[in-house]
N, C-alpha and C. Protein backbone atom coordinates (compact mmCIF):
# COMPACT_ATOMS: atom_id res chain seq x y z
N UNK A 1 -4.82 5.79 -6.43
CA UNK A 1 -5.61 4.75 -5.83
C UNK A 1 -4.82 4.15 -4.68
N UNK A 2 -5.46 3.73 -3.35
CA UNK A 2 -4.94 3.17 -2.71
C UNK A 2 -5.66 2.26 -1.81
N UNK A 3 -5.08 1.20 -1.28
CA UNK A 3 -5.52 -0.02 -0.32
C UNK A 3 -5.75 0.10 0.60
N UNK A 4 -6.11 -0.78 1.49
CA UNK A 4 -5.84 -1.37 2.83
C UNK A 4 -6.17 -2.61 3.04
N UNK A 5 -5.24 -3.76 3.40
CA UNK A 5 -5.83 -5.42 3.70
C UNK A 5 -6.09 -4.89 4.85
N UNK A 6 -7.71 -5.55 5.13
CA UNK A 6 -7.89 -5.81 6.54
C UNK A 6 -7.60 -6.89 7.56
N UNK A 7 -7.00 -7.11 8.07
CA UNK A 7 -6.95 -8.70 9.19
C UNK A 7 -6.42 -8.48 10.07
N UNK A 8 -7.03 -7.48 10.73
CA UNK A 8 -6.69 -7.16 12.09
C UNK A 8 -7.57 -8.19 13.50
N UNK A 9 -6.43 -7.92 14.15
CA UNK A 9 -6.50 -9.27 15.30
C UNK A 9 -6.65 -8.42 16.50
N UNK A 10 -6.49 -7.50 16.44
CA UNK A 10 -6.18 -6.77 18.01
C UNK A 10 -7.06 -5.35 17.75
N UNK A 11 -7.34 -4.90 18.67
CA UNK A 11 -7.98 -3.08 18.27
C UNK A 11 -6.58 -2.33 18.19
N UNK A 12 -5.47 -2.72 18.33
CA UNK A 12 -4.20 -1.77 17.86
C UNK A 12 -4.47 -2.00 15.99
N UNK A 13 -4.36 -3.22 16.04
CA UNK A 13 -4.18 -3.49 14.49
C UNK A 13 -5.04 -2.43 13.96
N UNK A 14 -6.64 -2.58 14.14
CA UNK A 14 -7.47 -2.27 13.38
C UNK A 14 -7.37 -0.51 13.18
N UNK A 15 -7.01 0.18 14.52
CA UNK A 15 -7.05 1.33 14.69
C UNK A 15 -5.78 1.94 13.84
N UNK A 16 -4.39 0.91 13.48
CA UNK A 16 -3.63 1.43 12.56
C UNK A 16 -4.33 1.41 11.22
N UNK A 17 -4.83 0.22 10.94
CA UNK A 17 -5.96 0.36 9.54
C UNK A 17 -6.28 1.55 9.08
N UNK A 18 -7.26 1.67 9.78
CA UNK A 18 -8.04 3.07 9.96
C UNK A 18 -7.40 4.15 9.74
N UNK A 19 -6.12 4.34 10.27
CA UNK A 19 -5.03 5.22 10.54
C UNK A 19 -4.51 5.75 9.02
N UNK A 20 -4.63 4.38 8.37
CA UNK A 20 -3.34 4.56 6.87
C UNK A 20 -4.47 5.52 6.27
N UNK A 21 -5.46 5.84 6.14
CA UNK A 21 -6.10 6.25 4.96
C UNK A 21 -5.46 8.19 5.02
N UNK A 22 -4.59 8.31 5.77
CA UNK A 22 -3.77 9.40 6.25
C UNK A 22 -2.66 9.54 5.62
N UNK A 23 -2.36 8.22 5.57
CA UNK A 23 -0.66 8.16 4.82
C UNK A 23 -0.56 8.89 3.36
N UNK A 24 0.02 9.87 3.78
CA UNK A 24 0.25 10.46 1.74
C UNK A 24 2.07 10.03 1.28
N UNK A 25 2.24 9.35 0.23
CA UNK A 25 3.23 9.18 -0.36
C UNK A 25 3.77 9.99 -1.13
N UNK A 26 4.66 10.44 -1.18
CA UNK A 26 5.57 11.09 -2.05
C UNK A 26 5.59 10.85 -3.74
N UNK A 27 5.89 11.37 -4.31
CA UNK A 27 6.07 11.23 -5.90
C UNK A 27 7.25 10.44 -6.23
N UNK A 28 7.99 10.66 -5.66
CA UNK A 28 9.09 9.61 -5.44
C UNK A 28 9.13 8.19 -4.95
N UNK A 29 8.07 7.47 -4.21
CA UNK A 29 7.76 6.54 -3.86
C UNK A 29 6.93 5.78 -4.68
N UNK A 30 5.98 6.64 -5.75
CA UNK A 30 5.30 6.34 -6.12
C UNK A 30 5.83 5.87 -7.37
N UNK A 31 6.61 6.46 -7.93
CA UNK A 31 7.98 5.93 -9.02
C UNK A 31 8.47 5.07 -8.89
N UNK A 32 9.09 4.71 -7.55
CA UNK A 32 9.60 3.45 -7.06
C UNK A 32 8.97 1.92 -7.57
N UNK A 33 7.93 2.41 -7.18
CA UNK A 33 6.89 1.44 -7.24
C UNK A 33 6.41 1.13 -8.52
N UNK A 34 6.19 2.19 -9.31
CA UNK A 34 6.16 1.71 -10.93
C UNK A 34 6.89 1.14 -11.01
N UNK A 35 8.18 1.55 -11.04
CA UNK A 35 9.59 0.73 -11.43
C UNK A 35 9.09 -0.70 -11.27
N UNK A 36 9.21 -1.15 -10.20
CA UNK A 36 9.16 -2.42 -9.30
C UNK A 36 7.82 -2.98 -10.45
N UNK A 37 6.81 -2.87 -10.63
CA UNK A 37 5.98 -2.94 -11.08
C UNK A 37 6.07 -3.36 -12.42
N UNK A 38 6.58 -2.76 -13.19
CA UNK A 38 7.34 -2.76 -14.42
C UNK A 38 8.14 -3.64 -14.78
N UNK A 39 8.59 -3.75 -13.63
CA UNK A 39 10.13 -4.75 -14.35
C UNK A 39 9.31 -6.18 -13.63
N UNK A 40 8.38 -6.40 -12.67
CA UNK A 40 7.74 -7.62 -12.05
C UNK A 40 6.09 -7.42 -12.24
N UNK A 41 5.47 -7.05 -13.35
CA UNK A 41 4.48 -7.09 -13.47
C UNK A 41 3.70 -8.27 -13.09
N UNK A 42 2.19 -8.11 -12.36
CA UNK A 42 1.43 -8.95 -11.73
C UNK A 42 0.05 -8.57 -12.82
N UNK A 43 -1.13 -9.47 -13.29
CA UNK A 43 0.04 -10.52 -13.84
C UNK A 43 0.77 -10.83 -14.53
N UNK A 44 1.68 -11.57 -14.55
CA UNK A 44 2.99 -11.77 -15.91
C UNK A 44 2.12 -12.18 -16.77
N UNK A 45 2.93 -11.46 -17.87
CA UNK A 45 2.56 -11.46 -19.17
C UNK A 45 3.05 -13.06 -19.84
């Protein structure tokens, strides 16, 4: 699953927006992020 906040101010902004739905992350990043996740769960328990 993945995001994008929108609040773009400029047509650069918006056109990077647009842009991310390109971005592929690694399996390794994506671990990272559990981690992080894990140890700072939102919301706290």
């Amino acid at each position: 699953m993945k995001s994008t906040i929108i609040g773009a101010t400029t047509l650069l902004q918006l056109q990077e927006n647009i842009d991310s739905v390109n971005v592929v992350l690694e399996k390794e990043v994506f671990a990272e992020l559990d981690a992080i996740h894990n140890r700072y769960p939102n919301p706290a328990p």
